[in-house]
C-alpha atoms as a PDB file:
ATOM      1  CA  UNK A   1       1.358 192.808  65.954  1.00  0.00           C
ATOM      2  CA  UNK A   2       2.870 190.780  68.910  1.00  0.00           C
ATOM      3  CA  UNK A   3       6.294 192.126  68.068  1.00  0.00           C
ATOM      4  CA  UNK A   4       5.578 195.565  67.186  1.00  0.00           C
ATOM      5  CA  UNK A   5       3.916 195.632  70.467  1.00  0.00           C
ATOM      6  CA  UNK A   6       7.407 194.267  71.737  1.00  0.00           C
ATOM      7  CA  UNK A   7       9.667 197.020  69.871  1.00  0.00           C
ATOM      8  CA  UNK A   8       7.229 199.829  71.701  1.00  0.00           C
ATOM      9  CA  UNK A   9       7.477 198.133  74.904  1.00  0.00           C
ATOM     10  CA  UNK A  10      11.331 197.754  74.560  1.00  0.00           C
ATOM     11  CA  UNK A  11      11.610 201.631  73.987  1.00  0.00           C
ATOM     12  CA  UNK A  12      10.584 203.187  77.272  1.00  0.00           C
ATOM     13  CA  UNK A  13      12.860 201.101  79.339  1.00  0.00           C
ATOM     14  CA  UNK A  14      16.318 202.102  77.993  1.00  0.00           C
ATOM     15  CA  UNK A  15      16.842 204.125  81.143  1.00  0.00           C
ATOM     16  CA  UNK A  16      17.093 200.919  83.046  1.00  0.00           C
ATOM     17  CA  UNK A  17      19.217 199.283  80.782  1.00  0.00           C
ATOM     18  CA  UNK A  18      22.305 199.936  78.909  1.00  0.00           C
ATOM     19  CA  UNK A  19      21.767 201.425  75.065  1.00  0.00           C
ATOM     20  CA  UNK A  20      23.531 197.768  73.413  1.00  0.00           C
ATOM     21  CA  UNK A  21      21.304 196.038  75.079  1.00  0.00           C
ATOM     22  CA  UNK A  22      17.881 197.662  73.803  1.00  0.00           C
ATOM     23  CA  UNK A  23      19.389 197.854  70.814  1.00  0.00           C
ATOM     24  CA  UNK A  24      19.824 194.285  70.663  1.00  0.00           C
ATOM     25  CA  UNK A  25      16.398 193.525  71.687  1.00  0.00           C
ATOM     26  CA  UNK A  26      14.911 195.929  68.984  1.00  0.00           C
ATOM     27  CA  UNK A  27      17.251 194.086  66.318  1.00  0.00           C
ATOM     28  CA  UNK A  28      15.985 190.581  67.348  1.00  0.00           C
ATOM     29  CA  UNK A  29      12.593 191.688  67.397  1.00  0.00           C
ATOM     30  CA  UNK A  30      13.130 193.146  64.225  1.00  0.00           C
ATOM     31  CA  UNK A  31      14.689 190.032  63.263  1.00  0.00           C
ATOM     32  CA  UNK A  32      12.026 187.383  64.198  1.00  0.00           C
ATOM     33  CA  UNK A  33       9.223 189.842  62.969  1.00  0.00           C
ATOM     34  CA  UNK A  34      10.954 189.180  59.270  1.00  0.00           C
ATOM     35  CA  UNK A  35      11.205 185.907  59.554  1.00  0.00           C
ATOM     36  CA  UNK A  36       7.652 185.831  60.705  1.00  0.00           C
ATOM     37  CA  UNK A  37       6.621 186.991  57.749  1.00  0.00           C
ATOM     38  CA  UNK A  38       8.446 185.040  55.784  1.00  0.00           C
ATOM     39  CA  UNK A  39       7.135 181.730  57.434  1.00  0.00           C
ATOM     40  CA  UNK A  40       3.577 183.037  56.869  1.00  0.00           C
ATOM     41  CA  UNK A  41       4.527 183.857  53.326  1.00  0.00           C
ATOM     42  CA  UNK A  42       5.600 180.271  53.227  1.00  0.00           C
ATOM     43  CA  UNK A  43       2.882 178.431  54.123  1.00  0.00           C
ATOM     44  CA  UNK A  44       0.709 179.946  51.750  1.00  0.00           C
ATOM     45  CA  UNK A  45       2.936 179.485  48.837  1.00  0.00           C
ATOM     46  CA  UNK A  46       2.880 175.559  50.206  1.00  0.00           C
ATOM     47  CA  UNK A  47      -1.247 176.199  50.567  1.00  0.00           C
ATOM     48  CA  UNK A  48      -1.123 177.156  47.138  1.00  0.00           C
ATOM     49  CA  UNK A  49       1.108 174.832  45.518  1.00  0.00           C
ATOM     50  CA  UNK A  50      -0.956 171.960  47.446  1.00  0.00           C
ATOM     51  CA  UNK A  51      -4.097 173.063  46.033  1.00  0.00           C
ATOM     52  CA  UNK A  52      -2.642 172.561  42.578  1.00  0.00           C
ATOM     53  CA  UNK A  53      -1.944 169.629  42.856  1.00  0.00           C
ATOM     54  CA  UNK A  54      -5.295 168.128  44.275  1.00  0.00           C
ATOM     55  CA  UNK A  55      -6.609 170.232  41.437  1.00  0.00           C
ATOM     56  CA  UNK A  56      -4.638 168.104  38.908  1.00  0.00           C
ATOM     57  CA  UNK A  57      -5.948 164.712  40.313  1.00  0.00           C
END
């Protein structure tokens, strides 16, 4: 949510600043919401695998 947030905010201001430089921002936050969701999608595949193996014990 944090970095759509950031993407919306980053929109309004490209009068201020020049066009490569929003559209750098908007392709990092693009970029770290991705890999956000990766990590998330991560940690619950580690969740899950670690919860099979208690289960086996």
């Amino acid at each position: 949510m944090m970095f759509r947030l950031a993407q919306n905010n980053n929109a309004p201001a490209a009068g201020n600043m020049p066009d490569g430089l929003q559209n750098t921002l908007n392709f990092m936050i693009q970029g770290l919401d991705a890999m956000n969701t990766g990590l998330r999608a991560t940690y619950m595949k580690l969740e899950e695998i670690e919860r099979l193996l208690k289960a086996r014990h």
